[in-house]
Protein backbone atom coordinates (compact mmCIF):
# COMPACT_ATOMS: atom_id res chain seq x y z
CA UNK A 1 -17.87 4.67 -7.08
CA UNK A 2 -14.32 4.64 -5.86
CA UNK A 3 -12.57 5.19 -2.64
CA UNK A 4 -8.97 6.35 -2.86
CA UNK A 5 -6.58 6.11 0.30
CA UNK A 6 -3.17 7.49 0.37
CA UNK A 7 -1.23 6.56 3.25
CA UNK A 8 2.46 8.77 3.53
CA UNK A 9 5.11 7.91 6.10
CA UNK A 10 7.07 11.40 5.98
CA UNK A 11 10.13 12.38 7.75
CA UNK A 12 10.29 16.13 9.25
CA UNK A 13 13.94 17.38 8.98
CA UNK A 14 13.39 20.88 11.08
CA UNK A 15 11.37 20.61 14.00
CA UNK A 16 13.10 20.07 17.42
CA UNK A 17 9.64 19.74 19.61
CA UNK A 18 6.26 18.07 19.16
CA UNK A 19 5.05 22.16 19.01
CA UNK A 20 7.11 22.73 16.19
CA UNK A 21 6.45 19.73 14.28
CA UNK A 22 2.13 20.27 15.13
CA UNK A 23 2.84 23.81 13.97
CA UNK A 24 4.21 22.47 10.07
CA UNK A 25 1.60 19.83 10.06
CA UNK A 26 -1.01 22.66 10.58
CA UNK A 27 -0.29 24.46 7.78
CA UNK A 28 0.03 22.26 5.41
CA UNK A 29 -3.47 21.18 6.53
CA UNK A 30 -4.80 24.45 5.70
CA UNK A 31 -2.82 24.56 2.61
CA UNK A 32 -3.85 20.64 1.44
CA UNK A 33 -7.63 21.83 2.14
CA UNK A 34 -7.12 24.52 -0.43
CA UNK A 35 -5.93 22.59 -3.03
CA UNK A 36 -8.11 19.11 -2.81
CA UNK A 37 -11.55 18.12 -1.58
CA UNK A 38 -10.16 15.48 0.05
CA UNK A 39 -9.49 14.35 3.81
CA UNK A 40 -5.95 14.48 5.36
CA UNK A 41 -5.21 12.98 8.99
CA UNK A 42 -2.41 11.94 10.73
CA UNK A 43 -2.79 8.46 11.77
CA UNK A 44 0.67 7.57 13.39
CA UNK A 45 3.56 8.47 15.14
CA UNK A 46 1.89 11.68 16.95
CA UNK A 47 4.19 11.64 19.65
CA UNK A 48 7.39 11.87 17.62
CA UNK A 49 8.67 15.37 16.73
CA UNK A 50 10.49 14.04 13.51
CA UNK A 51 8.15 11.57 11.80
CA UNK A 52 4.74 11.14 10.65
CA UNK A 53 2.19 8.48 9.29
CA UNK A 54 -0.26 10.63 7.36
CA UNK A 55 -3.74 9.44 5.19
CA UNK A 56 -5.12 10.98 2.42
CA UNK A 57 -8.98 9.53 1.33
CA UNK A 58 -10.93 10.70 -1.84
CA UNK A 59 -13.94 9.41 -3.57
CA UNK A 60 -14.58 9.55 -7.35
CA UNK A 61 -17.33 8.44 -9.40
CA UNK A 62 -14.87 6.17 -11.81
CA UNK A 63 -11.62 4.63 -10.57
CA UNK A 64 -9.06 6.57 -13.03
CA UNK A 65 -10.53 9.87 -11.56
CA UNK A 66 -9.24 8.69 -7.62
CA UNK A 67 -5.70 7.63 -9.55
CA UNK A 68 -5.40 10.85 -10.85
CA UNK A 69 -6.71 12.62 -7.56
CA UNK A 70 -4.20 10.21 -5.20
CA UNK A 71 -1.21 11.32 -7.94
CA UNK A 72 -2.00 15.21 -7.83
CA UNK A 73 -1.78 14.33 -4.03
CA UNK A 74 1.60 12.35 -3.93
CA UNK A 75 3.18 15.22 -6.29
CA UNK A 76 1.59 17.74 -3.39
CA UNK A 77 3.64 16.33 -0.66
CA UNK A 78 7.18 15.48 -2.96
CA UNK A 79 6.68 19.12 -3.50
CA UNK A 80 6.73 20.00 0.25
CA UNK A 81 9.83 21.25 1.24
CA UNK A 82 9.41 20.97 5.33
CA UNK A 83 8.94 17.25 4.88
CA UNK A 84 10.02 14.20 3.19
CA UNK A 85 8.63 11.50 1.97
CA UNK A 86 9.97 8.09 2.89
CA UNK A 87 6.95 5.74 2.11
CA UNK A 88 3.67 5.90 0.16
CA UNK A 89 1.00 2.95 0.34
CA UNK A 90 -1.95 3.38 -2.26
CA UNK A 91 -5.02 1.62 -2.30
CA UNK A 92 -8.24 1.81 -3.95
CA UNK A 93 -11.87 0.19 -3.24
């Protein structure tokens, strides 16, 4: 067994309030649960309107299957056009 984590520092271009910026990070909740069975949180920088540290975790049976999970991931988020992202941090256990 593997453990996958994903850890994104993202930038938010648009939002001018906390509200707005709790608002994008709700849907793209709903839209991450959707696409992965996988857990997304934010982890840091809550309080800032424009930024975000954000963690991914998956679990897979052999360790290629959580690379290839934590890639479909990354390519999820450099696909998301109301954020960018400005760090990535990868580990698996």
């Amino acid at each position: 067994m593997t453990i996958g984590l994903l850890q994104l520092k993202v930038h938010f271009p648009n939002p001018q309030s906390l509200k707005e910026k709790r608002s994008i990070l709700k849907r793209l909740h709903a839209k991450f649960r959707r696409e992965f069975n996988a857990a997304l949180s934010e982890i840091g920088d809550m309080n800032l309107w424009q930024s975000s540290v954000l963690a991914s975790v998956c679990v897979a049976r052999e360790r290629q299957e959580a690379e290839k999970q934590l890639h479909r991931i990354m390519n999820f988020f450099d696909q998301e056009r109301q954020l960018e992202v400005i760090a990535q941090q990868t580990e698996l256990l």
